[in-house]
C-alpha atoms as a PDB file:
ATOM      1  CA  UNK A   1      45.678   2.415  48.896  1.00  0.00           C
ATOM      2  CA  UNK A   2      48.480   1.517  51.078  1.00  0.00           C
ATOM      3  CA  UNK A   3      48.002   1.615  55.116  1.00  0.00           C
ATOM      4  CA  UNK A   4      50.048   3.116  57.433  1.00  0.00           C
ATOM      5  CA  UNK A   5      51.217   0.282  58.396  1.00  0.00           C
ATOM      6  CA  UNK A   6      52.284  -0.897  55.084  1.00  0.00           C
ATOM      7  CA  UNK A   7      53.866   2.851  54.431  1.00  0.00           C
ATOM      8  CA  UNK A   8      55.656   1.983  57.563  1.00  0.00           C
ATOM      9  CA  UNK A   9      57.454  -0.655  55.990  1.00  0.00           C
ATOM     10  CA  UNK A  10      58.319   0.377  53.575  1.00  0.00           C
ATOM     11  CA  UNK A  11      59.979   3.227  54.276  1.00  0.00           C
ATOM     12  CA  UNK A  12      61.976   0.743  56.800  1.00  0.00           C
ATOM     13  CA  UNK A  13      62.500  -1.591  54.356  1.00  0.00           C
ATOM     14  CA  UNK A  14      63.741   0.835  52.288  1.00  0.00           C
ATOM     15  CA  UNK A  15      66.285   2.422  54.721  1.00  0.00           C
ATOM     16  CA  UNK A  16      67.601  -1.521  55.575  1.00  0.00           C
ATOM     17  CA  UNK A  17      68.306  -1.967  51.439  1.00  0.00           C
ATOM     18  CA  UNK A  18      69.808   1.087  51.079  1.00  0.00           C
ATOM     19  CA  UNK A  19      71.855   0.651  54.118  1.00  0.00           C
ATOM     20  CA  UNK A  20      73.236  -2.363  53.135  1.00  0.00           C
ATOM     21  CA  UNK A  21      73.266  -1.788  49.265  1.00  0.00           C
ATOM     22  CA  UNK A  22      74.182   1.853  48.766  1.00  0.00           C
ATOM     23  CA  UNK A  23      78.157   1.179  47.808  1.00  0.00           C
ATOM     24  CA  UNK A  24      77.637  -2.320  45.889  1.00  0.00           C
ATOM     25  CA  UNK A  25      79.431  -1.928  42.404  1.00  0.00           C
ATOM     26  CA  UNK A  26      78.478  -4.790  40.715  1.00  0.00           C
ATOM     27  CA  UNK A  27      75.323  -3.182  39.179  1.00  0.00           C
ATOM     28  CA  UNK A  28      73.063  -4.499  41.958  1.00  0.00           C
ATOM     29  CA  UNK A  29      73.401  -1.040  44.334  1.00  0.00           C
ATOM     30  CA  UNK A  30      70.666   0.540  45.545  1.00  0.00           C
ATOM     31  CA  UNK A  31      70.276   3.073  42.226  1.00  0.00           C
ATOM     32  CA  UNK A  32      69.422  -0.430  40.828  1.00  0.00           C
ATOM     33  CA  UNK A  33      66.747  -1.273  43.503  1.00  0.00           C
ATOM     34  CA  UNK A  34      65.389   1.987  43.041  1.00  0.00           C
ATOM     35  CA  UNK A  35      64.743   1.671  39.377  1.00  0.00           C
ATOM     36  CA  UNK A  36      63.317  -1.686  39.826  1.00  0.00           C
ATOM     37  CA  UNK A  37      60.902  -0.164  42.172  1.00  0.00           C
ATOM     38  CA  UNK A  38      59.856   2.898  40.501  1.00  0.00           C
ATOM     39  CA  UNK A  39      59.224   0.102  37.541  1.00  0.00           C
ATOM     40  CA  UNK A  40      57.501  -2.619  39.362  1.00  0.00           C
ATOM     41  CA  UNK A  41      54.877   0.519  41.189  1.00  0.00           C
ATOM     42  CA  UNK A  42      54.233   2.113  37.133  1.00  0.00           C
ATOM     43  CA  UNK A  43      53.185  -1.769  35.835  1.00  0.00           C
ATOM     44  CA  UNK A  44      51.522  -2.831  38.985  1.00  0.00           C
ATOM     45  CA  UNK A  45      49.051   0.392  38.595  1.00  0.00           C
ATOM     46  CA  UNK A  46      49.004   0.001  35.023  1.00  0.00           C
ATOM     47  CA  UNK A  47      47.986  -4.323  35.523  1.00  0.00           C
ATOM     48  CA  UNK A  48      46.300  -4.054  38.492  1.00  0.00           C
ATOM     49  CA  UNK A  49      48.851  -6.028  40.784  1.00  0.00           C
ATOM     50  CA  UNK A  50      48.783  -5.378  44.747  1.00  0.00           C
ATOM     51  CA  UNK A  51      51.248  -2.271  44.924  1.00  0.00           C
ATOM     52  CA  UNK A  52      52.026  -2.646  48.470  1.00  0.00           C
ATOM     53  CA  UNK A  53      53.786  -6.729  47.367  1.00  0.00           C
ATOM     54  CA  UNK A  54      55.321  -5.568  44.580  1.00  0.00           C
ATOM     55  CA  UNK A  55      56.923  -2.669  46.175  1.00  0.00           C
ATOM     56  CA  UNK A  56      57.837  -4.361  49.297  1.00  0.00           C
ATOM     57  CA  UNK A  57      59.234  -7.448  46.600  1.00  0.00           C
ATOM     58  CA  UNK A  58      61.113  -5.229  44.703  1.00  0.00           C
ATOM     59  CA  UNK A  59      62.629  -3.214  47.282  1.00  0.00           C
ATOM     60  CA  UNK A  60      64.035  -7.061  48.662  1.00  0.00           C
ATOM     61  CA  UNK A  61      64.540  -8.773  45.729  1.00  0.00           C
ATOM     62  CA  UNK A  62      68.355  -8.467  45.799  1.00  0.00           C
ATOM     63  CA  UNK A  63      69.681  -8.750  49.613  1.00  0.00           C
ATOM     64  CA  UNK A  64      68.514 -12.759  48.794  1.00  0.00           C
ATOM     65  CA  UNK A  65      70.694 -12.599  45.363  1.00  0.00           C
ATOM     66  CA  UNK A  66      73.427 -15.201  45.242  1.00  0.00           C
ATOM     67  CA  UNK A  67      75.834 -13.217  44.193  1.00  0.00           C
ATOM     68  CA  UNK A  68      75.905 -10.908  47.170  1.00  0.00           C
ATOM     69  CA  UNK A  69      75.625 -13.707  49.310  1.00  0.00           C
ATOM     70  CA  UNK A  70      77.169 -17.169  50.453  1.00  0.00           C
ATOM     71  CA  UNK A  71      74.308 -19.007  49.161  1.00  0.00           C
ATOM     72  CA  UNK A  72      71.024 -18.243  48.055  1.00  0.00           C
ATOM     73  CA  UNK A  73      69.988 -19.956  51.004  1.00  0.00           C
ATOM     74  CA  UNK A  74      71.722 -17.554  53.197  1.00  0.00           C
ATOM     75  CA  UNK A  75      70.022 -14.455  51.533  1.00  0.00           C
ATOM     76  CA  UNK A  76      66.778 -15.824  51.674  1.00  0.00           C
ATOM     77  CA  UNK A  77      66.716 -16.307  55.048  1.00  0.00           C
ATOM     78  CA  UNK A  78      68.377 -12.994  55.600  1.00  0.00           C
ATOM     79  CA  UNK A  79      64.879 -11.188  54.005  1.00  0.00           C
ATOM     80  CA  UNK A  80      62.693 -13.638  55.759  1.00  0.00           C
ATOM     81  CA  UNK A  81      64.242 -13.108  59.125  1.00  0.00           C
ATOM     82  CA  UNK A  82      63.530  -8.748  58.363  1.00  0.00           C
ATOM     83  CA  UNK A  83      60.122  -9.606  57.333  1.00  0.00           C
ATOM     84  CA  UNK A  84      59.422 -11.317  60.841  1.00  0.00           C
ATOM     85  CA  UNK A  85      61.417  -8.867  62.768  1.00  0.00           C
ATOM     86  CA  UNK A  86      59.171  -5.774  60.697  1.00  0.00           C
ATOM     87  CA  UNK A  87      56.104  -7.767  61.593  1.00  0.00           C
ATOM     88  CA  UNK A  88      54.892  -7.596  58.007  1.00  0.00           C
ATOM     89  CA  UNK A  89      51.686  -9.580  57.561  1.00  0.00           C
ATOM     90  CA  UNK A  90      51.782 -13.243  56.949  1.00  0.00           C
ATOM     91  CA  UNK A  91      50.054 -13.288  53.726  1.00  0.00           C
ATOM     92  CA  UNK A  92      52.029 -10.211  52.581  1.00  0.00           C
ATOM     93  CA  UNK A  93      55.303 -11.674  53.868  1.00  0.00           C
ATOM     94  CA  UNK A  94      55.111 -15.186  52.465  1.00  0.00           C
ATOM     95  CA  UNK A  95      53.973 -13.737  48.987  1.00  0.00           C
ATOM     96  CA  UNK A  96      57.248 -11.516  48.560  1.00  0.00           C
ATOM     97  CA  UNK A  97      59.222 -14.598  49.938  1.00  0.00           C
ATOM     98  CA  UNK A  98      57.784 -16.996  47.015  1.00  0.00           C
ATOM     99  CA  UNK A  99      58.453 -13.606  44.641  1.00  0.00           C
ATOM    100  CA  UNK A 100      62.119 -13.202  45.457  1.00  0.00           C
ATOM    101  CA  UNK A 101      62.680 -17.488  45.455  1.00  0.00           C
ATOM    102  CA  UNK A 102      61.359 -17.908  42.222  1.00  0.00           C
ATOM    103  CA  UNK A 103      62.110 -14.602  40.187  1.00  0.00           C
ATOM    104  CA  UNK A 104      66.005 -14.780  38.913  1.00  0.00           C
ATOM    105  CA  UNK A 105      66.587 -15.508  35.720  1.00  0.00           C
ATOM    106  CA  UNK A 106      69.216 -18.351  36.323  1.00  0.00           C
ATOM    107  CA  UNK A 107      69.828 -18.929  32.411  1.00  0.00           C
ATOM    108  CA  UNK A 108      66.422 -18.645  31.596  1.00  0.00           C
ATOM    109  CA  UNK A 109      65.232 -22.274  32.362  1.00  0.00           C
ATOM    110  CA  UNK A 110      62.422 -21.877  35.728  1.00  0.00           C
ATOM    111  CA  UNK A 111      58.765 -21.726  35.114  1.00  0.00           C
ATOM    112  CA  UNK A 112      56.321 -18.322  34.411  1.00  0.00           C
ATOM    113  CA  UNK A 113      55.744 -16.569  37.911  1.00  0.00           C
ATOM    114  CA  UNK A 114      52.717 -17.682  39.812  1.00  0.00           C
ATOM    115  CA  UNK A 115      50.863 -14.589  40.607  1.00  0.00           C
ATOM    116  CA  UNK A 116      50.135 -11.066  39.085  1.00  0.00           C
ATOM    117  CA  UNK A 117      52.567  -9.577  41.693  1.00  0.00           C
ATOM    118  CA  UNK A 118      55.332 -11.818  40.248  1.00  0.00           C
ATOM    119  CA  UNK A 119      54.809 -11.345  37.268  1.00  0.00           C
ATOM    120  CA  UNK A 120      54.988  -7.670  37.729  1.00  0.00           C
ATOM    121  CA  UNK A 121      58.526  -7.467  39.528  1.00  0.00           C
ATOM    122  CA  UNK A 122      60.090  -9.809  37.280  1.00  0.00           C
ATOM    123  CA  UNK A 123      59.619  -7.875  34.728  1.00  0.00           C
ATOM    124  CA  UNK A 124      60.723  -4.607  36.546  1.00  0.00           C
ATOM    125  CA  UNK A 125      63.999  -6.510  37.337  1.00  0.00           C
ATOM    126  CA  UNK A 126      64.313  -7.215  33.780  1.00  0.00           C
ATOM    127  CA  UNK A 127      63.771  -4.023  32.323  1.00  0.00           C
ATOM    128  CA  UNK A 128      66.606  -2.721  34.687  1.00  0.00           C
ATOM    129  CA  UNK A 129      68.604  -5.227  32.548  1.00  0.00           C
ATOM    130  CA  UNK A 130      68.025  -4.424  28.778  1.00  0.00           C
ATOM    131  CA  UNK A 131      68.046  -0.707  27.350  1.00  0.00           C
ATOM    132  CA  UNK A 132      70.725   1.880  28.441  1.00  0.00           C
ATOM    133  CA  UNK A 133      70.746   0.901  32.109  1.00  0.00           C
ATOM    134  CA  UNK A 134      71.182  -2.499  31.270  1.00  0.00           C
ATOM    135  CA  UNK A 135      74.178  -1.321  28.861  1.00  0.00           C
ATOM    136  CA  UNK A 136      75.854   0.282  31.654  1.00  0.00           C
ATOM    137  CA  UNK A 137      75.126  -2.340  34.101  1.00  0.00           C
ATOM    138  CA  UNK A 138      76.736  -5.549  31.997  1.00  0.00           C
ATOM    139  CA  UNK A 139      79.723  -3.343  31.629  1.00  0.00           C
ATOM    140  CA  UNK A 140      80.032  -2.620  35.421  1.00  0.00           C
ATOM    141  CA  UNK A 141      79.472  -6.241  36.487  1.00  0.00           C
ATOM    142  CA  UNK A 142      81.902  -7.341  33.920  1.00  0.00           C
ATOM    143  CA  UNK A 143      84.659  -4.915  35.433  1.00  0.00           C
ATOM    144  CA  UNK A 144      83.412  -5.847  38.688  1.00  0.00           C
ATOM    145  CA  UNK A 145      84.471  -9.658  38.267  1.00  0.00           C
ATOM    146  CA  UNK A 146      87.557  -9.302  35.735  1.00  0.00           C
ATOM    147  CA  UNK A 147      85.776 -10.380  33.002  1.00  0.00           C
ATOM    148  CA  UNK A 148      86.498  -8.810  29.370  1.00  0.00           C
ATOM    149  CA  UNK A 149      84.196  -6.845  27.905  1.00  0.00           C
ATOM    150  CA  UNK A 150      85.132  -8.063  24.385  1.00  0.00           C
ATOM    151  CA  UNK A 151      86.574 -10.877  22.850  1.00  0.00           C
ATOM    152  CA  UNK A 152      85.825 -12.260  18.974  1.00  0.00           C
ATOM    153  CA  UNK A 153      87.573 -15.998  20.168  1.00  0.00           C
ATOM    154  CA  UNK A 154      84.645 -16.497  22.792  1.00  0.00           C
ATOM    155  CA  UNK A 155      81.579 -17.404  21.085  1.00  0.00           C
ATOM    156  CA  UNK A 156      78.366 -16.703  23.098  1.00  0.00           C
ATOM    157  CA  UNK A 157      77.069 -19.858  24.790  1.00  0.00           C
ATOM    158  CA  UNK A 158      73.608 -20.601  23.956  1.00  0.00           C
ATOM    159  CA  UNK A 159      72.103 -23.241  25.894  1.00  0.00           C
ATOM    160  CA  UNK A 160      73.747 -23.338  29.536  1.00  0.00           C
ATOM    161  CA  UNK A 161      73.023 -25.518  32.709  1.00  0.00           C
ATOM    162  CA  UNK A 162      72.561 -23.121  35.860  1.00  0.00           C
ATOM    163  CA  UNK A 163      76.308 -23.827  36.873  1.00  0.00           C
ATOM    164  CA  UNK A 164      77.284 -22.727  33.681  1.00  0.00           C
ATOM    165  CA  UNK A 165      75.571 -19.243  33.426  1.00  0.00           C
ATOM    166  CA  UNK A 166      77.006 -18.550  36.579  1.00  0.00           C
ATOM    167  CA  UNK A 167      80.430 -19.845  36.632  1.00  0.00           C
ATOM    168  CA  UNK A 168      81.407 -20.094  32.852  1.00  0.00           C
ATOM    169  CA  UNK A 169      83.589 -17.605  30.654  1.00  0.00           C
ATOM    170  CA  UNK A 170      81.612 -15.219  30.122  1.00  0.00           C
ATOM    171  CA  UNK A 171      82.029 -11.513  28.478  1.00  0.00           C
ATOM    172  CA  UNK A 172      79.631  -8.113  28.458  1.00  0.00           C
ATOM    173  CA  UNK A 173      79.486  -8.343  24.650  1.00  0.00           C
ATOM    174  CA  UNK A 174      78.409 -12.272  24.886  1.00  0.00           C
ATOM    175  CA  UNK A 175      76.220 -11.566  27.587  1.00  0.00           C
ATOM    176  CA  UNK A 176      74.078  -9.780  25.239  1.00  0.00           C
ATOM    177  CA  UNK A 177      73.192 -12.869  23.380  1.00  0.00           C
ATOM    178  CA  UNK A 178      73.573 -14.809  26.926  1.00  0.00           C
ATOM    179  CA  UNK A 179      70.873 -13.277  28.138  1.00  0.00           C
ATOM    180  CA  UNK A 180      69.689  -9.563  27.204  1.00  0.00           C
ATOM    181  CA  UNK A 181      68.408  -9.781  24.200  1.00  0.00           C
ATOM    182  CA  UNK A 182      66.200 -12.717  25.294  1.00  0.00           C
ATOM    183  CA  UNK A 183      64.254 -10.415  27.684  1.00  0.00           C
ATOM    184  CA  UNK A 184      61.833  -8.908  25.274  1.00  0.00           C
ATOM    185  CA  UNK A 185      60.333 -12.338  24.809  1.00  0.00           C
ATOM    186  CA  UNK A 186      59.983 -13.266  28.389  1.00  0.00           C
ATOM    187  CA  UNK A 187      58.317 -10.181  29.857  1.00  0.00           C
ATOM    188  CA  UNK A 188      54.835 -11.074  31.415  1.00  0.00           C
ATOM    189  CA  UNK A 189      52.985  -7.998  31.687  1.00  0.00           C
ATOM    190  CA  UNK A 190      51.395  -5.950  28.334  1.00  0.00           C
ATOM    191  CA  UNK A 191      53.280  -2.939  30.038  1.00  0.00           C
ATOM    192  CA  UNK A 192      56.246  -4.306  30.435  1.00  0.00           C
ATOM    193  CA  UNK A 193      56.395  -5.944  26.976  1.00  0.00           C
ATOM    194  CA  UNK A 194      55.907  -2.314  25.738  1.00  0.00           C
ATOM    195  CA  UNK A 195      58.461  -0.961  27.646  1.00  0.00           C
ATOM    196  CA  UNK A 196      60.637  -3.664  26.561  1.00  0.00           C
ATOM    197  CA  UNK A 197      60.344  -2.923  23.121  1.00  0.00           C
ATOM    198  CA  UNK A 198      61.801  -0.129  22.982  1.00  0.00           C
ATOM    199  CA  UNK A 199      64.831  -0.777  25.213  1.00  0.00           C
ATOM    200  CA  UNK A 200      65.425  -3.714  23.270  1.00  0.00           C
ATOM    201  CA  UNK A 201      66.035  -1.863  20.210  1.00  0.00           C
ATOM    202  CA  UNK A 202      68.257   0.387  21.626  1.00  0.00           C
ATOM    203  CA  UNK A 203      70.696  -2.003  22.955  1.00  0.00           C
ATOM    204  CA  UNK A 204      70.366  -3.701  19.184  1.00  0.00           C
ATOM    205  CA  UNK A 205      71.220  -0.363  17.797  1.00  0.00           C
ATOM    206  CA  UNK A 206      74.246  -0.251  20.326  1.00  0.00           C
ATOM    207  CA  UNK A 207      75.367  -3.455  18.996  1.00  0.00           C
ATOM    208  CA  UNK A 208      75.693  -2.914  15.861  1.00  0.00           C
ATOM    209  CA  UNK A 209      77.914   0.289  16.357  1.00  0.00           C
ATOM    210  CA  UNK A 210      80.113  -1.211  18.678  1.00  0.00           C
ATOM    211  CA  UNK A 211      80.829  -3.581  16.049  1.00  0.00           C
ATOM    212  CA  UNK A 212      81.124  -0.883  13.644  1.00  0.00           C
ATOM    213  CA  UNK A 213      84.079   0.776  16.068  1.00  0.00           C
ATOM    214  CA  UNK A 214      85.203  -1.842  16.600  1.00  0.00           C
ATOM    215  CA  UNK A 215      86.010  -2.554  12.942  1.00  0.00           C
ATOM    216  CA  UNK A 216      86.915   1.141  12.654  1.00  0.00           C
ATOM    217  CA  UNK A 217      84.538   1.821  10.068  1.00  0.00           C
ATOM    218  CA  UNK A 218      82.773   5.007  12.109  1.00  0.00           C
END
């Protein structure tokens, strides 16, 4: 059971994200914190994980992403410095700081998380990236940076450096392959694996009528 203290902030921790989140359109707006949240509080009850981390991790995770900053220097110190200026607890604040360092999925190449709590919002983050929300959100990052959202020419790129996943050509369809539809297999938790399942085969089923369309054969 959370404390008042910890209920104190979060709600400020919420305000700050959505404050400086709320008209993002890359995909990572607050709607998309929110989701991630709701997510990482269900599988933290459901595992057993420290609710007060993961909600507190979650509701962070992206003011330290690199793509909505300089570096991912510079947004890591930007949620350290609110987590000394909120007075959160040491233990509690240096646990959500090795969450958010270590949790992106960079092309898929860092090690497992190293706690429970980890574990848990990494895979919340991830489910907000497969299924119907993560259909909608390739497509909106994609407009976001100019990139197409189909081309037959550009094969999907399969094994990719860091630099490469972020920088290369890229499309939503590829990104798919890129990335999406590896999620299923890289979820930590039992209840997130479940979830995953069955947002995984929706975005397979999506696939394979896009193609369809695009073909003109429905």
């Amino acid at each position: 059971m959370e404390t008042i203290l910890q209920t104190l902030i979060i709600q400020k921790a919420t305000e700050f994200v959505r404050n400086e989140l709320e008209n993002e359109s890359s995909g990572h707006d607050w709607y998309h914190i929110y989701r991630v949240t709701q997510s990482a509080k269900t599988i933290a009850i459901e595992e057993g994980a420290d609710l007060f981390v993961c909600e507190l991790a979650a509701l962070l995770h992206d003011i330290a992403d690199p793509k909505l900053n300089i570096s991912e220097e510079v947004g890591l110190a930007r949620v350290n410095s609110w987590l000394e200026q909120n007075e959160v607890p040491r233990d509690a604040s240096e646990h959500v700081m090795q969450i958010i360092s270590t949790m992106s999925y960079k092309g898929g190449g860092k090690p497992p998380m190293a706690t429970l709590e980890g574990k848990v919002v990494q895979d919340a983050d991830r489910l907000d990236a497969i299924g119907a929300m993560g259909i909608a959100r390739v497509f909106a990052f994609s407009g976001a940076k100019g990139r197409k959202f189909h081309d037959p020419s550009i094969d999907p790129r399969m094994d990719m450096s860091e630099e490469e996943y972020r920088n290369g050509e890229d499309t939503a369809i590829n990104h798919f392959y890129e990335k999406l539809l590896k999620l299923k297999d890289l979820m930590n938790t039992n209840y997130g694996k479940t979830l995953a399942m069955g947002r995984h085969q929706f975005m397979q089923d999506y696939l394979d009528r896009f193609y369809a369309e695009w073909e003109g054969k429905k």
